[in-house]
N, C-alpha and C. Protein backbone atom coordinates (compact mmCIF):
# COMPACT_ATOMS: atom_id res chain seq x y z
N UNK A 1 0.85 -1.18 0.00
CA UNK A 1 0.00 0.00 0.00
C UNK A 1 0.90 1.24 0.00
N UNK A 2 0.57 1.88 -0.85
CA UNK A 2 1.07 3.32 -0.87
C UNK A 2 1.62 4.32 0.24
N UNK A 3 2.29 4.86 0.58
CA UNK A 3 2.63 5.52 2.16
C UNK A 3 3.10 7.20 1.47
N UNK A 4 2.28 8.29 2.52
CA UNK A 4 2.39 9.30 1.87
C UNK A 4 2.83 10.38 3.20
N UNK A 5 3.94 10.93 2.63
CA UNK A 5 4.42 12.18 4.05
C UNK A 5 4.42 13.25 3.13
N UNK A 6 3.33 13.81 4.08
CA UNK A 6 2.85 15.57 3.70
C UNK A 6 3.72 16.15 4.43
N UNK A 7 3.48 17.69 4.15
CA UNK A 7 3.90 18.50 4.55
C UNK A 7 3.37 19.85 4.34
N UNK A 8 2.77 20.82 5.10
CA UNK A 8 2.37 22.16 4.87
C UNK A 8 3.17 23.27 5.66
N UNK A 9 3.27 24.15 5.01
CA UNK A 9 4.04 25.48 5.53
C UNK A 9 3.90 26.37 4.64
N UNK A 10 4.41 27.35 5.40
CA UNK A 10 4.53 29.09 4.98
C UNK A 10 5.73 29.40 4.85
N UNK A 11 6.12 30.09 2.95
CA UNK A 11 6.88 30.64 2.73
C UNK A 11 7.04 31.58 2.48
N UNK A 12 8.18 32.90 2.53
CA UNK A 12 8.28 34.40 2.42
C UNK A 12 7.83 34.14 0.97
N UNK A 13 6.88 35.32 0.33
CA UNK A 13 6.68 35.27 -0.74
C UNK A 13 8.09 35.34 -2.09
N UNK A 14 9.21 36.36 -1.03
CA UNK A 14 10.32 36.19 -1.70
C UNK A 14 11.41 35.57 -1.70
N UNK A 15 10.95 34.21 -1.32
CA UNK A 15 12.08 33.31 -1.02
C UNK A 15 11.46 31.96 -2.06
N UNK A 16 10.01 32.30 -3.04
CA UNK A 16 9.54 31.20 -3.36
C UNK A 16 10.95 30.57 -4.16
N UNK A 17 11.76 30.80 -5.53
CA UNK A 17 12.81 30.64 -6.15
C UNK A 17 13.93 30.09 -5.08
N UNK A 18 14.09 30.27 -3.53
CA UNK A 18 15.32 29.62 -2.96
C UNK A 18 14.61 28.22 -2.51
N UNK A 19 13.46 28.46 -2.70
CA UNK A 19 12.52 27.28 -1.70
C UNK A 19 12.15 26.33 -2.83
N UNK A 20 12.16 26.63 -4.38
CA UNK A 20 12.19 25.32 -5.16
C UNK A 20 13.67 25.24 -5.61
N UNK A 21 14.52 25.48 -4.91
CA UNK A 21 16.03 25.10 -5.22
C UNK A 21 16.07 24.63 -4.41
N UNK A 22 15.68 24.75 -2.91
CA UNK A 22 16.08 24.22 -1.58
C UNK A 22 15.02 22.55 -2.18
N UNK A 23 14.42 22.69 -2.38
CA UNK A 23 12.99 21.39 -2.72
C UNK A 23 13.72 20.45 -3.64
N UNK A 24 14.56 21.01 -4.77
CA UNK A 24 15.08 19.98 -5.66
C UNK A 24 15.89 19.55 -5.46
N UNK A 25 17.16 20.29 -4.26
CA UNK A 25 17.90 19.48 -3.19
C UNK A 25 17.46 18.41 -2.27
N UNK A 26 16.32 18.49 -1.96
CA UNK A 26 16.08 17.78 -0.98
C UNK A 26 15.09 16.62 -1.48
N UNK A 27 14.44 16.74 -3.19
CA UNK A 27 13.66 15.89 -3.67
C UNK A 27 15.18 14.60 -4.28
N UNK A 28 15.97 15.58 -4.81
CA UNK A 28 17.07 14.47 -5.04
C UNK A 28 17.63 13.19 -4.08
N UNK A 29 17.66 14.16 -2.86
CA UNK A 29 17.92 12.78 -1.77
C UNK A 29 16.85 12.26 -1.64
N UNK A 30 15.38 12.36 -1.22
CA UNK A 30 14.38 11.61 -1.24
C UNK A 30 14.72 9.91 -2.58
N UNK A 31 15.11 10.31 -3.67
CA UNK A 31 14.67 10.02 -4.65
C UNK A 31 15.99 8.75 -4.88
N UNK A 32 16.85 9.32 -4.17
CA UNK A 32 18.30 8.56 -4.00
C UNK A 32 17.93 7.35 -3.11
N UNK A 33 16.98 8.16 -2.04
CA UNK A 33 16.74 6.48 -0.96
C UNK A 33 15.36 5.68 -1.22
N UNK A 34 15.23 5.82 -2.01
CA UNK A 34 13.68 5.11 -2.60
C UNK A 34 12.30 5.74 -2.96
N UNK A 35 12.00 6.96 -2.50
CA UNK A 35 10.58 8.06 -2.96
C UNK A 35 10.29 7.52 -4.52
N UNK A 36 9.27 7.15 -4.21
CA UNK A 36 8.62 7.47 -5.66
C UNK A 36 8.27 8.55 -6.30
N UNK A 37 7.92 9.51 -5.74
CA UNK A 37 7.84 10.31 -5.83
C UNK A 37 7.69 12.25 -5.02
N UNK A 38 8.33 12.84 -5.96
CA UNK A 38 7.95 14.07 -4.25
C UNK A 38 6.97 15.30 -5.61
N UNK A 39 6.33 15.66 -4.38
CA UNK A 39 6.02 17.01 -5.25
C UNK A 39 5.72 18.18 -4.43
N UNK A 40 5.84 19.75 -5.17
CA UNK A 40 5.61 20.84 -4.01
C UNK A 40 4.36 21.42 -4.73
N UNK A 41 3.69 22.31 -3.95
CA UNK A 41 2.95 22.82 -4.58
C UNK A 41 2.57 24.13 -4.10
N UNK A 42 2.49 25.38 -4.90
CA UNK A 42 2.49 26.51 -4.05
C UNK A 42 1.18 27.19 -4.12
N UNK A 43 0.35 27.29 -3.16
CA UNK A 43 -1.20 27.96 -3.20
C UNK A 43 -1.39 28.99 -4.61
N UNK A 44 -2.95 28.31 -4.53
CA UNK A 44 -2.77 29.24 -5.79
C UNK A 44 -4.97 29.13 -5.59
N UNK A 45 -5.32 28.76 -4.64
CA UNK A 45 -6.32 29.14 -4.52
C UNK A 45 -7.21 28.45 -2.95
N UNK A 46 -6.28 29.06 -1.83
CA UNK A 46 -6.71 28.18 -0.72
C UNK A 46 -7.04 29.74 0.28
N UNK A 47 -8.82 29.27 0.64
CA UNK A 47 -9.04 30.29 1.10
C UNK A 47 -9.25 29.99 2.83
N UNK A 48 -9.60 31.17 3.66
CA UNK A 48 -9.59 31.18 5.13
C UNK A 48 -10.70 30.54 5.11
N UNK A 49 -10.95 29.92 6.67
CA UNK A 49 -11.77 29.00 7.32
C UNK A 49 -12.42 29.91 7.92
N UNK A 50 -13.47 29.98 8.31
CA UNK A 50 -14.11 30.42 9.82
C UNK A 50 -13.82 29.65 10.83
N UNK A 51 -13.80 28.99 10.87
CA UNK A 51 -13.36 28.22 12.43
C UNK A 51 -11.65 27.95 12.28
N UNK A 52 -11.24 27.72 11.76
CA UNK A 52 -9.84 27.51 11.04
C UNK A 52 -9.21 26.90 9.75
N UNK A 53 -8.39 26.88 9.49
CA UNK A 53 -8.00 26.84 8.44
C UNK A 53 -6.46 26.13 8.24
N UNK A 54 -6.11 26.01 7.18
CA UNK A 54 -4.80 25.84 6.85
C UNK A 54 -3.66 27.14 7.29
N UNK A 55 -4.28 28.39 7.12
CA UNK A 55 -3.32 29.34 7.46
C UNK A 55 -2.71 29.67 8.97
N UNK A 56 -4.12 29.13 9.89
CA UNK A 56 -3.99 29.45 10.99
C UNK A 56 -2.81 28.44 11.05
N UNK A 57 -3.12 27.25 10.93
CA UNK A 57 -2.52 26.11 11.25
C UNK A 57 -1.11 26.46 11.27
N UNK A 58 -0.46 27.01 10.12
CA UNK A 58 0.75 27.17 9.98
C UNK A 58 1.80 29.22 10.49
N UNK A 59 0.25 29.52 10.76
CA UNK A 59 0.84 30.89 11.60
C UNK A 59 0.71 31.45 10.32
N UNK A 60 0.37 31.43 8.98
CA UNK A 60 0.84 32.04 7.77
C UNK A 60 0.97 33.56 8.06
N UNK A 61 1.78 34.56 7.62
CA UNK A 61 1.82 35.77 7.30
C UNK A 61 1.20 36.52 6.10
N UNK A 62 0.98 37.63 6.12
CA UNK A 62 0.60 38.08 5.06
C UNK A 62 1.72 38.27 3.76
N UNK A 63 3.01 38.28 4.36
CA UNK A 63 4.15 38.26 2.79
C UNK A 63 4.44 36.95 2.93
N UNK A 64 3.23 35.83 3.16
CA UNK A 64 3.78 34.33 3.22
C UNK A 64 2.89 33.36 1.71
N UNK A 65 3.43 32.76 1.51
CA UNK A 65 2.28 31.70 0.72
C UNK A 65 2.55 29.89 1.34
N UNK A 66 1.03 29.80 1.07
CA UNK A 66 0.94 28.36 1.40
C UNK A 66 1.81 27.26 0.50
N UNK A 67 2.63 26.30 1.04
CA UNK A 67 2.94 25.04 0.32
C UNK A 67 2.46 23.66 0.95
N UNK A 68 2.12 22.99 0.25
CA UNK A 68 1.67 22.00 0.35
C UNK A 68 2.57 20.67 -0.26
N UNK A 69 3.45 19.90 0.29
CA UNK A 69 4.31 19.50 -0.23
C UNK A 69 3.90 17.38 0.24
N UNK A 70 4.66 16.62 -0.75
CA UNK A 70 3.59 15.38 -0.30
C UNK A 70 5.10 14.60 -1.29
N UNK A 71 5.58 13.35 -0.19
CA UNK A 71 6.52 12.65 -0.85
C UNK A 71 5.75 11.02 -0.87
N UNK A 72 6.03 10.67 -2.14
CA UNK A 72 5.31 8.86 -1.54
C UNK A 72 6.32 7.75 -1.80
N UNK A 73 6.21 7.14 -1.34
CA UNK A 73 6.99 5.58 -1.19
C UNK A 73 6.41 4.15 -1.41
N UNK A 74 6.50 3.43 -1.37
CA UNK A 74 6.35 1.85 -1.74
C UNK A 74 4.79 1.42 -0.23
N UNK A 75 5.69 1.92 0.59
CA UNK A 75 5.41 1.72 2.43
C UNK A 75 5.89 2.30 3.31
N UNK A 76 5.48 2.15 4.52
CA UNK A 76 5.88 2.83 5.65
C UNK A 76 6.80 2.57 5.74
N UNK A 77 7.20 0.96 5.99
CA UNK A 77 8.37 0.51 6.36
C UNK A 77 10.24 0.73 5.49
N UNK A 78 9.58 0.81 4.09
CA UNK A 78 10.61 1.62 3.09
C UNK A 78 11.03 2.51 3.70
N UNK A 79 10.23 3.95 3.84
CA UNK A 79 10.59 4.85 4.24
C UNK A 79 11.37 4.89 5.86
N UNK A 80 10.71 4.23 7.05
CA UNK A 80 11.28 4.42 7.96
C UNK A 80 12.54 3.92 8.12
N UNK A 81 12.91 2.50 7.19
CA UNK A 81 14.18 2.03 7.37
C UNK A 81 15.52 2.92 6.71
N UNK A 82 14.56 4.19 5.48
CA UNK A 82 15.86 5.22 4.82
C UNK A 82 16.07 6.48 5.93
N UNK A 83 14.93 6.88 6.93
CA UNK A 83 14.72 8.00 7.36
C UNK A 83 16.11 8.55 7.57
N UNK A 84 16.17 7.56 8.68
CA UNK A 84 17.89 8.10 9.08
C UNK A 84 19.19 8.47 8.43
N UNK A 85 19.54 7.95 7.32
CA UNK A 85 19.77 8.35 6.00
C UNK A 85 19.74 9.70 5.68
N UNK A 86 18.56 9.30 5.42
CA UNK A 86 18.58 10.74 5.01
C UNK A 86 18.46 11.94 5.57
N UNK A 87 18.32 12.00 7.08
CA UNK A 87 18.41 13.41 7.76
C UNK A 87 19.98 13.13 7.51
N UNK A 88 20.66 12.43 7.40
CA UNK A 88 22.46 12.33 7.69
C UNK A 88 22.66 12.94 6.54
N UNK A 89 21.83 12.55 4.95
CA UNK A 89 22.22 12.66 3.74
C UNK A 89 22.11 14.81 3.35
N UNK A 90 21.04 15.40 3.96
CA UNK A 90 20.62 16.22 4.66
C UNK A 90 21.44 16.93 5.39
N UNK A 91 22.23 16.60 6.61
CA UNK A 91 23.25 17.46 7.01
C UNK A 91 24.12 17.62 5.70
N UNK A 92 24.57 16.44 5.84
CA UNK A 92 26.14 16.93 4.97
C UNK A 92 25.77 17.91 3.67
N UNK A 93 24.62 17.23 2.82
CA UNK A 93 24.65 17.91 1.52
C UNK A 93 24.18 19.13 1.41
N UNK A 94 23.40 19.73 2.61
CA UNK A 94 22.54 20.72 2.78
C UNK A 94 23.19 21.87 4.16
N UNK A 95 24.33 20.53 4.36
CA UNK A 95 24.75 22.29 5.98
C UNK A 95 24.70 22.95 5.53
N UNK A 96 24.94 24.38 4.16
CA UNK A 96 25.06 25.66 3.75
C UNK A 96 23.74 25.92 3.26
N UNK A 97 22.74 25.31 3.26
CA UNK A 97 21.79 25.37 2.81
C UNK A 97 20.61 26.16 3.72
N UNK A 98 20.90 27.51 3.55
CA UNK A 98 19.78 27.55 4.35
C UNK A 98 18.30 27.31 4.06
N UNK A 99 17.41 27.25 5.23
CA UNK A 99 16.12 26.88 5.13
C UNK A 99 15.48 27.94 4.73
N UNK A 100 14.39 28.18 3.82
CA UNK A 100 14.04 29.36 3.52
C UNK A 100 12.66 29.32 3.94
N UNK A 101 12.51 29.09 5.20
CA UNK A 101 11.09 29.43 5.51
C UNK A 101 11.20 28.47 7.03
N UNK A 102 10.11 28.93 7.98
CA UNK A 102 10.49 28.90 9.08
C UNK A 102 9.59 27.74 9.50
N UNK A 103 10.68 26.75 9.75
CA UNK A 103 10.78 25.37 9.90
C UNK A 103 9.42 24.78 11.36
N UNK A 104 9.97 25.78 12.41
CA UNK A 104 9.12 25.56 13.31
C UNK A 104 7.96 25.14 13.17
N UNK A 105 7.22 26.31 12.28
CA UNK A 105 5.59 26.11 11.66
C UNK A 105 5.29 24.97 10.63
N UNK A 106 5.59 24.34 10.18
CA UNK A 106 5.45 23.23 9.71
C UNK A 106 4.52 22.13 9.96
N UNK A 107 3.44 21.80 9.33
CA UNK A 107 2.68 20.81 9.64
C UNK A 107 3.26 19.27 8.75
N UNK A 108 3.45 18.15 9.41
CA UNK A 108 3.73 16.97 8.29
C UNK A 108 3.05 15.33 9.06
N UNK A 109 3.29 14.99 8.73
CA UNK A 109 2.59 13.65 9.01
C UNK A 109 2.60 12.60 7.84
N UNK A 110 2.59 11.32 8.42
CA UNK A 110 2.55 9.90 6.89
C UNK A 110 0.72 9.57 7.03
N UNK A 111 0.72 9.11 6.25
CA UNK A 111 -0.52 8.49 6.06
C UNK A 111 -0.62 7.51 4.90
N UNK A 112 -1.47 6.32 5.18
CA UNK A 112 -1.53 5.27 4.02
C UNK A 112 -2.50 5.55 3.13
N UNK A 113 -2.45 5.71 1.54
CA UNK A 113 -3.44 5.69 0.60
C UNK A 113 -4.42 4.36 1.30
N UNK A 114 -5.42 4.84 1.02
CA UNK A 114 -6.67 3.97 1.06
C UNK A 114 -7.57 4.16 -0.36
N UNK A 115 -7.24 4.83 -1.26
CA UNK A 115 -8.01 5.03 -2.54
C UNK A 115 -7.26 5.94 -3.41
N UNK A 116 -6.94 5.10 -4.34
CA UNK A 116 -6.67 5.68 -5.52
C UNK A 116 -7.08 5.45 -6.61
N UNK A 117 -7.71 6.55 -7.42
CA UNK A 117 -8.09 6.21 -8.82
C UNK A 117 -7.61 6.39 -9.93
């Protein structure tokens, strides 16, 4: 079954260009330890909640935009046996790398496909 790690956050609107350079760094190592696939995606029509929302969720700013970012794998177990890996693969290739958007706020989590069409 399919295994999927999201990810949502807020980026400076002018950092979108360091943040899909920083993404294709970091989709390469994904892709080195088994990902099937990664993809980012940058809002382009996600509106406020009344009770809440995606923006709250992530603290968004007003010079911020939403990403919505989602890597998939084979299984859970694929992925958890590269994890470590790759935060290591991550230091080294990425120490100068800064993060272009503030890591703290970050929402992510795995979850198993249950339907795909």
């Amino acid at each position: 079954m399919t295994y999927v790690l999201g990810f949502i956050l807020a980026v400076p609107l002018d950092h979108k260009d360091n943040y899909l350079a920083f993404s294709k760094k970091m989709a390469t190592i994904y892709k080195r330890y088994g990902a099937l696939s990664v993809y980012e995606s940058w809002e382009n029509d996600v509106p406020e909640g009344k009770l809440n929302s995606i923006h709250t969720a992530v603290m968004r700013n007003q010079d911020e935009a939403l990403v919505f970012s989602w890597v998939t794998w084979t299984d859970k177990d694929t992925r958890d046996k590269v994890h470590k890996e790759i935060v290591e693969a991550m230091h080294v290739e990425m120490v100068d790398e800064p993060i272009p958007f503030d890591a703290s706020r970050m929402i992510y989590g795995g979850f198993d496909v249950i339907l795909e069409r």
